[in-house]
N, C-alpha and C. Protein backbone atom coordinates (compact mmCIF):
# COMPACT_ATOMS: atom_id res chain seq x y z
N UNK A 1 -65.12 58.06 -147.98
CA UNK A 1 -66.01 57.06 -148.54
C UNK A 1 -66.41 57.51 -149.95
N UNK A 2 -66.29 56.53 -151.17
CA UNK A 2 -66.62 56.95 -152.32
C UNK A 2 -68.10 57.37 -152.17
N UNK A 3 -68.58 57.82 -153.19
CA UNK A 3 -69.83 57.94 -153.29
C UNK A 3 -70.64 57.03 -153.96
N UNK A 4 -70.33 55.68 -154.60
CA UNK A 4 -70.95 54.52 -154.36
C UNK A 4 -71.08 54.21 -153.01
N UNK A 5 -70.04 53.89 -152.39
CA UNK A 5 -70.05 53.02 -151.19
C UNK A 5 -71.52 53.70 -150.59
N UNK A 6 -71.26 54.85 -150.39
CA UNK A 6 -72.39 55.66 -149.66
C UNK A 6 -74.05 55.47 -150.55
N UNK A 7 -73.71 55.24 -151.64
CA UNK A 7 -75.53 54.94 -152.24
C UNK A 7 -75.92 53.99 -152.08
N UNK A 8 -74.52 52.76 -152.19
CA UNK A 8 -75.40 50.98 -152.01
C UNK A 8 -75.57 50.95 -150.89
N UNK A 9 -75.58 51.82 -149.89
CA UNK A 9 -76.15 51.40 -148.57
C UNK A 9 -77.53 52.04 -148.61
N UNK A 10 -78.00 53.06 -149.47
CA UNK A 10 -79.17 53.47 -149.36
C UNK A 10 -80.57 52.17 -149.13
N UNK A 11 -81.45 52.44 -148.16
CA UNK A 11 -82.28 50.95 -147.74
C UNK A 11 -83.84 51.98 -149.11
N UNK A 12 -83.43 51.20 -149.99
CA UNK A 12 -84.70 51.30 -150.54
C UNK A 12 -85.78 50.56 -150.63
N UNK A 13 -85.70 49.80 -149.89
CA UNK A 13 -87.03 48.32 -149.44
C UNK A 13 -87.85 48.92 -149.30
N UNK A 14 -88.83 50.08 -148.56
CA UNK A 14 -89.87 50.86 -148.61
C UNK A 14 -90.19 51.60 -149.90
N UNK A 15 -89.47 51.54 -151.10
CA UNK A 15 -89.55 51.75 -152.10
C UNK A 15 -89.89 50.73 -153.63
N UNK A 16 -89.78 49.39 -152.69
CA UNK A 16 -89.53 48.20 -153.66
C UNK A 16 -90.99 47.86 -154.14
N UNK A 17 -91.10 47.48 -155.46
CA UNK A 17 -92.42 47.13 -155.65
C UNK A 17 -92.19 45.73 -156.27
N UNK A 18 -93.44 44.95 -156.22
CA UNK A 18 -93.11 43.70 -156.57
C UNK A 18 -94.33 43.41 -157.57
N UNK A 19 -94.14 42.31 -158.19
CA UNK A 19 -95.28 42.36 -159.72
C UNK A 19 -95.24 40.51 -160.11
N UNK A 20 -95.67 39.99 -159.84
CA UNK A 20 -95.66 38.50 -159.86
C UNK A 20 -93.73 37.68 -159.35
N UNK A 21 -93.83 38.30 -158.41
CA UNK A 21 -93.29 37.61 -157.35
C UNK A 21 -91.42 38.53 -157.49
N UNK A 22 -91.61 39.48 -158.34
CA UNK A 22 -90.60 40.23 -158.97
C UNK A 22 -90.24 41.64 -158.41
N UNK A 23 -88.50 41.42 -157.94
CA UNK A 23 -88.58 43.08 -157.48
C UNK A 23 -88.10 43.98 -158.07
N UNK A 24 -88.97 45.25 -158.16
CA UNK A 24 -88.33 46.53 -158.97
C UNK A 24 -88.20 47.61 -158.61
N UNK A 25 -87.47 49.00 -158.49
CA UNK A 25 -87.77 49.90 -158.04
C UNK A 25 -88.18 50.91 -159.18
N UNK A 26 -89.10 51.74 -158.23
CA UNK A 26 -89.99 52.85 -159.30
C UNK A 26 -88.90 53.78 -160.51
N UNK A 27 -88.70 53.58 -161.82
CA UNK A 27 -87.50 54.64 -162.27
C UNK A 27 -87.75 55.61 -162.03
N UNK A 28 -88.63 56.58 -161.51
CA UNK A 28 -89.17 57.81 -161.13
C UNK A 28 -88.64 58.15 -160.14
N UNK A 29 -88.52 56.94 -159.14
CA UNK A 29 -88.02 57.67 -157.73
C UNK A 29 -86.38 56.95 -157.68
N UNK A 30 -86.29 56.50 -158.40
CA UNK A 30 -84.46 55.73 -158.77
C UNK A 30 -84.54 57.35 -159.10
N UNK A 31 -84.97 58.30 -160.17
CA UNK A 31 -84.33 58.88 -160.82
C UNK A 31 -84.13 60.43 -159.51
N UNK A 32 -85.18 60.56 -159.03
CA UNK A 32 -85.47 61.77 -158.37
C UNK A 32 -84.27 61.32 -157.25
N UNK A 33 -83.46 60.64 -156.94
CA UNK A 33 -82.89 59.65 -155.87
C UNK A 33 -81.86 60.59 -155.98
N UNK A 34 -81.06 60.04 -157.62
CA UNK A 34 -80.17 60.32 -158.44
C UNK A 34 -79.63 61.31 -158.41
N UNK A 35 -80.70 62.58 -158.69
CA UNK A 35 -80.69 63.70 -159.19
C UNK A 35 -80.51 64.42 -158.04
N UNK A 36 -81.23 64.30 -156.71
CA UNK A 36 -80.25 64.60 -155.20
C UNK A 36 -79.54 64.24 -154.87
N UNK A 37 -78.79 63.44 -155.29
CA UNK A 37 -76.99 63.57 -155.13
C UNK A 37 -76.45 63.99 -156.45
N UNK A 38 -76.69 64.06 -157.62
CA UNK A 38 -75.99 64.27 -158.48
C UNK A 38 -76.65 65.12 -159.32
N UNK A 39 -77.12 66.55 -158.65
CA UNK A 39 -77.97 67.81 -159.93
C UNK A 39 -77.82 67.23 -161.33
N UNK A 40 -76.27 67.10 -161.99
CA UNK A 40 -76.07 67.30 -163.03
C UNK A 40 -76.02 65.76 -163.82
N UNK A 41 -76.91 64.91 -163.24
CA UNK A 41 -76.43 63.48 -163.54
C UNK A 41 -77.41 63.91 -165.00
N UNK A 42 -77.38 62.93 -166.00
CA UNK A 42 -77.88 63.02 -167.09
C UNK A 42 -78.22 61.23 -167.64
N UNK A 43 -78.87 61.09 -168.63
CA UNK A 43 -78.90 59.92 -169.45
C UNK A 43 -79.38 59.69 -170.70
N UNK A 44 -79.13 59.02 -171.11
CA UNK A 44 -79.23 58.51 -172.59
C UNK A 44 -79.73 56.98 -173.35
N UNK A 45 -80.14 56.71 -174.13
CA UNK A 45 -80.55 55.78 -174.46
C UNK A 45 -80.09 55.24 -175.69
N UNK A 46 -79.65 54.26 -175.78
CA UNK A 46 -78.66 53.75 -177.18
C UNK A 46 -80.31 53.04 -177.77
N UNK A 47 -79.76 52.66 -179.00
CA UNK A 47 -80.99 52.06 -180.26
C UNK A 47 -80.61 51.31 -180.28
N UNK A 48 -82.06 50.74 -180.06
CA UNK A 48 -82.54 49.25 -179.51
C UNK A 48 -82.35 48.22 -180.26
N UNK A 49 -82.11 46.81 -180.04
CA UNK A 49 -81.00 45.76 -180.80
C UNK A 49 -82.20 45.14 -181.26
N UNK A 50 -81.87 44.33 -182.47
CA UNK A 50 -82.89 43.52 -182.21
C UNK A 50 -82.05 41.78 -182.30
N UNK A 51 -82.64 40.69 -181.25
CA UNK A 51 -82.43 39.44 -181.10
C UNK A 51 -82.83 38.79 -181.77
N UNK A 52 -83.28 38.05 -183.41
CA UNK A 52 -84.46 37.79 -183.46
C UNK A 52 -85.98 38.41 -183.62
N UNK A 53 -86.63 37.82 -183.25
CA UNK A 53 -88.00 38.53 -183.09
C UNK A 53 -87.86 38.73 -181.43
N UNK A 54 -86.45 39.06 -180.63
CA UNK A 54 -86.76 40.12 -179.53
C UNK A 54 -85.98 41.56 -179.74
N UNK A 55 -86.36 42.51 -178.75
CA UNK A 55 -85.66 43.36 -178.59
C UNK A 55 -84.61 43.33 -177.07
N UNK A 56 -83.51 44.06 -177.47
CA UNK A 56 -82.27 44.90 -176.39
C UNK A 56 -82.61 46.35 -176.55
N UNK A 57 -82.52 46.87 -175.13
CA UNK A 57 -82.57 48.53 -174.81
C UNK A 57 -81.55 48.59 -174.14
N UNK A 58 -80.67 49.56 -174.34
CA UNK A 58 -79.92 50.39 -173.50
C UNK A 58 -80.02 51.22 -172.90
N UNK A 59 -79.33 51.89 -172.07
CA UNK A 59 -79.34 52.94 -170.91
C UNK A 59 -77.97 53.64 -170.87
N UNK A 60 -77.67 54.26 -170.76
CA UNK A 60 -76.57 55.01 -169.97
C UNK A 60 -76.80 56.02 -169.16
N UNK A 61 -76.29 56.34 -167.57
CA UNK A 61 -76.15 56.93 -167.12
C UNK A 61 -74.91 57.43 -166.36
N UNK A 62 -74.96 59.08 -166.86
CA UNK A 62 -73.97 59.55 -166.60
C UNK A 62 -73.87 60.69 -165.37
N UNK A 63 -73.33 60.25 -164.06
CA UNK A 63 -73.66 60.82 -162.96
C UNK A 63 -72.10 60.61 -161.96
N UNK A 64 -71.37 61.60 -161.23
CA UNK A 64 -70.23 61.51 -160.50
C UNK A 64 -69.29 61.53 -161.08
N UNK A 65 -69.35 61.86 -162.40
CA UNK A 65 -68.50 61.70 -163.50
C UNK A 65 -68.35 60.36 -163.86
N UNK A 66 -69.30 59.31 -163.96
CA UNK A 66 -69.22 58.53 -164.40
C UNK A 66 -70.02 57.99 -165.62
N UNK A 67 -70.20 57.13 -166.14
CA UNK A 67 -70.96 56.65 -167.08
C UNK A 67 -70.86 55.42 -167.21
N UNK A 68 -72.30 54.87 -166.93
CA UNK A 68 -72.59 53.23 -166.31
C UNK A 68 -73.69 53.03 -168.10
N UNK A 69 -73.32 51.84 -168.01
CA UNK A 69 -74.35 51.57 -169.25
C UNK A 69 -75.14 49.65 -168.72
N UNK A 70 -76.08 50.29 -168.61
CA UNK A 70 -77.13 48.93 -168.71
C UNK A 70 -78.16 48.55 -169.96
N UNK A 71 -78.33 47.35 -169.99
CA UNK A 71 -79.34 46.88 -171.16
C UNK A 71 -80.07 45.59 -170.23
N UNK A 72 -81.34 45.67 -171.26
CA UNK A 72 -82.37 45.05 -170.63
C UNK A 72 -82.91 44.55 -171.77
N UNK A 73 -83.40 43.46 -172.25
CA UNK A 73 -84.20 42.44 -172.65
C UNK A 73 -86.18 43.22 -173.11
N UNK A 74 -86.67 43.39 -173.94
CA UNK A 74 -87.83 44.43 -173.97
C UNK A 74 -88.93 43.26 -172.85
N UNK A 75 -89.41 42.95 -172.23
CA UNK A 75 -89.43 41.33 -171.13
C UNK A 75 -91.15 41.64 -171.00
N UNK A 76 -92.09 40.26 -170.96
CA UNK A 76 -93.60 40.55 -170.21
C UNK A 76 -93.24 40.53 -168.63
N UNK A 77 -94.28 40.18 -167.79
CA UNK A 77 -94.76 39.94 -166.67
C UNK A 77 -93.93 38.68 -166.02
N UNK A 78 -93.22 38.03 -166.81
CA UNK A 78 -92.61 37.00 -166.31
C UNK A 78 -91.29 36.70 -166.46
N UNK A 79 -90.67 37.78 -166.93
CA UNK A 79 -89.31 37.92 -167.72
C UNK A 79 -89.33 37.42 -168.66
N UNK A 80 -90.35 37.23 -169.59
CA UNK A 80 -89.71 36.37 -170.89
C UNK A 80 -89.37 37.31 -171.63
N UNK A 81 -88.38 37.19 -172.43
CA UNK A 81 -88.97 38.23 -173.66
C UNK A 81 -89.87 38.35 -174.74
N UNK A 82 -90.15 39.32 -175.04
CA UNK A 82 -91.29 39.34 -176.13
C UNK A 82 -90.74 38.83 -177.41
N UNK A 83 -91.88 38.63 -178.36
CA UNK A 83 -91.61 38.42 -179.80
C UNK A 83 -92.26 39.68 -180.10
N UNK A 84 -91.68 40.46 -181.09
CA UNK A 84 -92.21 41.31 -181.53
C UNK A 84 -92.80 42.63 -180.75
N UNK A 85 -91.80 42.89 -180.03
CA UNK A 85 -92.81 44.40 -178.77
C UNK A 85 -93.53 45.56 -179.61
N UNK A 86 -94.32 45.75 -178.58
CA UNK A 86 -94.94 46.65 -179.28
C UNK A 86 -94.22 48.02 -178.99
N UNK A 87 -94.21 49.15 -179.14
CA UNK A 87 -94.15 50.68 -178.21
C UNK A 87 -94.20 50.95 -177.33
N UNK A 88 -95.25 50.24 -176.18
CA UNK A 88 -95.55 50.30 -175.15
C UNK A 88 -94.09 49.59 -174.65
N UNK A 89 -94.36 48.49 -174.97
CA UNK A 89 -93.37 47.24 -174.27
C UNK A 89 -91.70 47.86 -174.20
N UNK A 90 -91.64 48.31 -175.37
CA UNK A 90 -89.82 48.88 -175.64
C UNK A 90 -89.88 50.01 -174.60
N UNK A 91 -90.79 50.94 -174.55
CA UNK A 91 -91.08 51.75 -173.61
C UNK A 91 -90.63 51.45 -172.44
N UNK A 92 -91.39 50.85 -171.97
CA UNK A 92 -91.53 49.89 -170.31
C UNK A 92 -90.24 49.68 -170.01
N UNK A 93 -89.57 49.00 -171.20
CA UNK A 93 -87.76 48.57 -170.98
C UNK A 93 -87.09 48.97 -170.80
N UNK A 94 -87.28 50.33 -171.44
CA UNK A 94 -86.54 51.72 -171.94
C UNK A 94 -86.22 52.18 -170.37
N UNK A 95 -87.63 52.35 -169.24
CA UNK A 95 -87.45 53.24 -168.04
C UNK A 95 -86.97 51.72 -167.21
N UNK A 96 -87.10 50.83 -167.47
CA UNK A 96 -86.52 49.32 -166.19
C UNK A 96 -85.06 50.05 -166.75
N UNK A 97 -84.51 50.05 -167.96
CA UNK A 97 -82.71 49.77 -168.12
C UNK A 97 -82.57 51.47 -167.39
N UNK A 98 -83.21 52.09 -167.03
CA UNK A 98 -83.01 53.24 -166.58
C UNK A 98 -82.94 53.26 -165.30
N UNK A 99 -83.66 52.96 -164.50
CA UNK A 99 -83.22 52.05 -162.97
C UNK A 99 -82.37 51.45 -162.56
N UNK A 100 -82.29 50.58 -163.47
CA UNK A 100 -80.79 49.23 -163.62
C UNK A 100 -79.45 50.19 -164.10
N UNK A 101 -79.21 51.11 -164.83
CA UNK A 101 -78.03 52.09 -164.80
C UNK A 101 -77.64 53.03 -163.88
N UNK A 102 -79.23 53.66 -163.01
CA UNK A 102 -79.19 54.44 -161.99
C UNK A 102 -78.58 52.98 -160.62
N UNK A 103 -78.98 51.98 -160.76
CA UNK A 103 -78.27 50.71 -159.89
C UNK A 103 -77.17 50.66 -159.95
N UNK A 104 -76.59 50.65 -160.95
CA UNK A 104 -75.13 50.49 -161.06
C UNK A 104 -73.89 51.87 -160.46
N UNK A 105 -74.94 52.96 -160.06
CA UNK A 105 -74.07 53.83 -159.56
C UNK A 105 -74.38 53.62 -158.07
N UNK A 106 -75.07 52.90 -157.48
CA UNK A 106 -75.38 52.04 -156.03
C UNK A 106 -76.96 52.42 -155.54
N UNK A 107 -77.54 53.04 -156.53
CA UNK A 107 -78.54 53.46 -155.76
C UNK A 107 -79.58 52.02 -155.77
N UNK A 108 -80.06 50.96 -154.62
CA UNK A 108 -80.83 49.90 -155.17
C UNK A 108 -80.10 48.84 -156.18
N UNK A 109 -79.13 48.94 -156.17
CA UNK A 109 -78.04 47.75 -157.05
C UNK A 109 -78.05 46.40 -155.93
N UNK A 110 -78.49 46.51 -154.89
CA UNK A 110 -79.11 44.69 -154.45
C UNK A 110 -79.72 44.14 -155.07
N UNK A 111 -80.99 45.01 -154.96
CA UNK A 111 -81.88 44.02 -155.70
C UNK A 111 -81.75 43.03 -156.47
N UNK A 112 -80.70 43.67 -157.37
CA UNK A 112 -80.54 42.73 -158.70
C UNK A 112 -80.18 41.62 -157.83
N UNK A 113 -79.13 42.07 -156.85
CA UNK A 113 -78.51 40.45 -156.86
C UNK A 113 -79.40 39.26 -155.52
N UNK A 114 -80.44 40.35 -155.84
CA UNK A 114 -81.34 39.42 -155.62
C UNK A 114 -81.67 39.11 -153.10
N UNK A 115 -81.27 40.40 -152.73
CA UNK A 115 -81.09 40.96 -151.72
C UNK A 115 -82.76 41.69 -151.69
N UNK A 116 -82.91 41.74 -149.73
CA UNK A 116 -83.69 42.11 -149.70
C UNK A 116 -83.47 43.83 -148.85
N UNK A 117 -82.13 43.99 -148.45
CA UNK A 117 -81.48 44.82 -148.17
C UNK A 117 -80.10 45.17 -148.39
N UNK A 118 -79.46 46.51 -148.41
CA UNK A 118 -78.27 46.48 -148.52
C UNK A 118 -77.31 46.17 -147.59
N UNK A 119 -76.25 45.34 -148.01
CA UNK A 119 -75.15 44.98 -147.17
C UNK A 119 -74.33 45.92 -146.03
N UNK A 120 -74.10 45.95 -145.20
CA UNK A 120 -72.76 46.86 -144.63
C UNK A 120 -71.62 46.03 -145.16
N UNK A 121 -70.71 46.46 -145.47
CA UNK A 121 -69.71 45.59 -145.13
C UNK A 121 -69.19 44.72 -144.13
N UNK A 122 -69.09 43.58 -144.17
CA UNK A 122 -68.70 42.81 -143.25
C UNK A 122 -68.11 43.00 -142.00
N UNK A 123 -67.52 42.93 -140.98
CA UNK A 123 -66.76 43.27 -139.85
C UNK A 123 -65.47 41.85 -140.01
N UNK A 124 -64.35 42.58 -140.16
CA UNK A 124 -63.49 41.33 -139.95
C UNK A 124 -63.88 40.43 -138.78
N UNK A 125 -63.06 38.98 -139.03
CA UNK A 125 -63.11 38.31 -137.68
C UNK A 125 -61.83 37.87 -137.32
N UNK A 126 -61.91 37.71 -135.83
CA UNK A 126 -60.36 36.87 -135.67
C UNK A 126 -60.48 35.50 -135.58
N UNK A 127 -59.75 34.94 -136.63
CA UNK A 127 -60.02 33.56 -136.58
C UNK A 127 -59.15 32.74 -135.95
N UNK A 128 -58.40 33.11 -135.29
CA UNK A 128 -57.58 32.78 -134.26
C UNK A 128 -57.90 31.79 -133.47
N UNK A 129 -59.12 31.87 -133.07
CA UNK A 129 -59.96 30.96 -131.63
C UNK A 129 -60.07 29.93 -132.84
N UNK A 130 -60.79 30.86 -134.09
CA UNK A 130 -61.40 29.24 -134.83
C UNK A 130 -60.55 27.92 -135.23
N UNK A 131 -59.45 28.98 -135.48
CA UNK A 131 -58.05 28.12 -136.23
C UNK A 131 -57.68 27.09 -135.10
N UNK A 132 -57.43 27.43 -133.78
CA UNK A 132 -56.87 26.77 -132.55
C UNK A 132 -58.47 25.88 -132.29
N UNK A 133 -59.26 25.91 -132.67
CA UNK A 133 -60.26 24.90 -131.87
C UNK A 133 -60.40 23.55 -133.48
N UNK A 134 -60.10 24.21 -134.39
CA UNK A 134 -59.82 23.07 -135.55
C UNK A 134 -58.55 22.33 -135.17
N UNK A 135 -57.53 22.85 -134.65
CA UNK A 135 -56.44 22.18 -134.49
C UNK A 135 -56.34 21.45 -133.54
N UNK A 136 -57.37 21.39 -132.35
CA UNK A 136 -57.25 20.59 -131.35
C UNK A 136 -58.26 19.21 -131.13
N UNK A 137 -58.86 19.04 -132.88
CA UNK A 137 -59.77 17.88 -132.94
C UNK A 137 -58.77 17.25 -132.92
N UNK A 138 -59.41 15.72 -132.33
CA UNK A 138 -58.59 14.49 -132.73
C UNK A 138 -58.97 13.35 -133.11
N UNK A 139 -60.02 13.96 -134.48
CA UNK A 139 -60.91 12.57 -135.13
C UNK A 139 -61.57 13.82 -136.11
N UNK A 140 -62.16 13.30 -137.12
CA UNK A 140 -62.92 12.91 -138.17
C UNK A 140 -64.06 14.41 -137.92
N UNK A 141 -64.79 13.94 -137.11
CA UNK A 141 -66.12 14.03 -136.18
C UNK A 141 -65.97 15.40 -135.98
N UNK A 142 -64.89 15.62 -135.16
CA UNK A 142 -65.00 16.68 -134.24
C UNK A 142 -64.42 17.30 -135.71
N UNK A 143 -63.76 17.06 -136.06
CA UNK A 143 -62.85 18.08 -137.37
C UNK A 143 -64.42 18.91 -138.11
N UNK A 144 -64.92 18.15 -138.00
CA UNK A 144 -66.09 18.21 -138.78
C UNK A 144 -67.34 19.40 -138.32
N UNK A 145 -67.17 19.31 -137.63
CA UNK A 145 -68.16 20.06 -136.02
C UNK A 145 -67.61 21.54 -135.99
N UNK A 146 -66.04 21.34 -135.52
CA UNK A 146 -65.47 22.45 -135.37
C UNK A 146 -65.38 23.40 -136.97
N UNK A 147 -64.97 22.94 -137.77
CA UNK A 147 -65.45 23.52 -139.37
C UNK A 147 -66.70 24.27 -139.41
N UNK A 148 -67.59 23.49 -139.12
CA UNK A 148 -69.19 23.88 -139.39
C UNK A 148 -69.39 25.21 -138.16
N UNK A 149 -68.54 25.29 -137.43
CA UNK A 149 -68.91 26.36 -136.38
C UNK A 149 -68.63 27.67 -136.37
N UNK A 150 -67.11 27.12 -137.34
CA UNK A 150 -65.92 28.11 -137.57
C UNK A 150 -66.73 28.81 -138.59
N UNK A 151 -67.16 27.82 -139.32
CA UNK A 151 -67.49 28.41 -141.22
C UNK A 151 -68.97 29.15 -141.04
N UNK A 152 -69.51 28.83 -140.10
CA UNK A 152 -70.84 29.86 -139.48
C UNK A 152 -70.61 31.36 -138.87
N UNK A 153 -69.42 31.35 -138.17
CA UNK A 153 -69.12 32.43 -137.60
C UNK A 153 -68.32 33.50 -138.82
N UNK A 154 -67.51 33.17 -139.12
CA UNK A 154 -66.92 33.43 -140.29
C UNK A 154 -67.51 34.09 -141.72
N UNK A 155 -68.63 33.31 -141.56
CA UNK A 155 -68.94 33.39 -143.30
C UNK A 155 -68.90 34.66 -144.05
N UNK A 156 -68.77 35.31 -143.50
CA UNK A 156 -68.72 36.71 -144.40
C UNK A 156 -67.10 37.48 -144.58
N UNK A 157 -66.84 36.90 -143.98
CA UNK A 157 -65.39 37.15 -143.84
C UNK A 157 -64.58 36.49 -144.77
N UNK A 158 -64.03 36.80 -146.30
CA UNK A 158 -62.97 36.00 -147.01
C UNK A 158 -61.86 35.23 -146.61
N UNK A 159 -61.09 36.42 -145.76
CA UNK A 159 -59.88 36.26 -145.24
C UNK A 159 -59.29 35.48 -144.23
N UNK A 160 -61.05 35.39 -143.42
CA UNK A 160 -61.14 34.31 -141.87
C UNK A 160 -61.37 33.10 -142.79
N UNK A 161 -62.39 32.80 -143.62
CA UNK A 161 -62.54 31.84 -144.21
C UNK A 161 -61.41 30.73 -145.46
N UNK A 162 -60.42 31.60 -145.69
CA UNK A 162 -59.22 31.26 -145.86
C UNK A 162 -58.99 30.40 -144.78
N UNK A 163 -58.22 31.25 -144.10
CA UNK A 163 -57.40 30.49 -142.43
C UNK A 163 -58.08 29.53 -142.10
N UNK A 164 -59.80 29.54 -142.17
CA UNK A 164 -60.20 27.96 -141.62
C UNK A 164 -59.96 27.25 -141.90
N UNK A 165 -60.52 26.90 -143.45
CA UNK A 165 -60.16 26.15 -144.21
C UNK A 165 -58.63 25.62 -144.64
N UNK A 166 -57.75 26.48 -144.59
CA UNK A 166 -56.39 25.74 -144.88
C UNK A 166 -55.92 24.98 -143.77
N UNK A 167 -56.76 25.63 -142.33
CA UNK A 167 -56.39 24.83 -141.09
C UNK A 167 -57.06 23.49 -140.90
N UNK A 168 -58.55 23.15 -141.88
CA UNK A 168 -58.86 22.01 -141.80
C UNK A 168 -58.48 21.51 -142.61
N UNK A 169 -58.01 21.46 -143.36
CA UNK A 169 -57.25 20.80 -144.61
C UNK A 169 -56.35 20.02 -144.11
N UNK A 170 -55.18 21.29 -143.64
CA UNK A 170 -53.89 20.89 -142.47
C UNK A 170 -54.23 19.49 -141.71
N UNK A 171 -55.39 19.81 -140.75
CA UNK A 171 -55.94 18.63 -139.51
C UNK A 171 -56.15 17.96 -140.94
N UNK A 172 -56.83 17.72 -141.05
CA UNK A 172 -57.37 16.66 -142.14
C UNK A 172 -56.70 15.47 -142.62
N UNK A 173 -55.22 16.06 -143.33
CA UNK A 173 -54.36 15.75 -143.85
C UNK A 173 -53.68 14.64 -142.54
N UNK A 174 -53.66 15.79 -141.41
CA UNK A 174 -53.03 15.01 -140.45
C UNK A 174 -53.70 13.56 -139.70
N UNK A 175 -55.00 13.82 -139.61
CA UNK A 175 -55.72 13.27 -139.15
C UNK A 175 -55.66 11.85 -140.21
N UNK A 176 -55.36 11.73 -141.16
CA UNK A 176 -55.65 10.68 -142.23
C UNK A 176 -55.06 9.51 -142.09
């Protein structure tokens, strides 16, 4: 198992803090996370862009022999960005894109996508039963039924969800 695979499963939800309806994890304990699996991880900070009257911060972190680079927006309380940040504010951004790079090597990289835990990977399915119970509608209705049952059981599955679908297509076609 790489050593991503093994961090995006880390459950950092007892770690998550939230701030007008927003989730983040502490860069302090992203970093201390880090640094027990990876002594020698390190990071860096590129100079800060400016948008306009906003700012861009960068991040890089370099950990597993890798080097992940995130940027972040200098943002208030609501994600907007600022006009004009102050020190404080570029600050603040400075340790979020530092979290968000320590994310990208798996530690807490749900969040972003907006998860309230990390995934396992899926378990294949055999879609075998599903494929044969689409093929034995003989109307509209049932085509319809049997899809919605298949595509429930399935859903996490790419590969099952293929096979359904080309099998209701198939009926479909036939059915027409």
């Amino acid at each position: 198992m790489s050593k991503y695979s093994e961090l995006r499963k880390i459950d950092v939800s007892s770690k998550i803090e939230k701030k007008n309806g927003l989730s983040y994890l502490s860069w302090a304990w992203a970093c201390d996370q880090l640094l027990q699996q990876d002594p020698m991880a390190t990071w860096s900070y590129g100079q800060p862009v400016l948008f306009g009257e906003t700012v861009m911060v960068f991040c890089t972190v370099n950990a597993f022999g890798k080097s992940m680079t995130a940027q972040l927006p200098v943002m208030d309380y609501r994600n907007k960005a600022i006009p004009n940040p102050d020190a404080f504010a570029v600050n603040t951004a400075m340790q979020r894109c530092l979290a968000k790079a320590i994310a990208l090597h798996g530690i807490g990289l749900y969040i972003y996508a907006g998860e309230d835990l990390p995934q396992d990977d899926p378990e294949p399915v055999d879609a075998t039963v599903l494929v044969e119970a689409i093929g034995l509608c003989t109307d509209m209705e049932q085509l319809k039924t049997a899809f919605a049952q298949a595509y429930k059981v399935a859903s996490k599955d790419k590969d099952a969800l293929k096979l359904i679908n080309d099998a209701k297509e198939l009926k479909k076609k036939e059915l027409s």
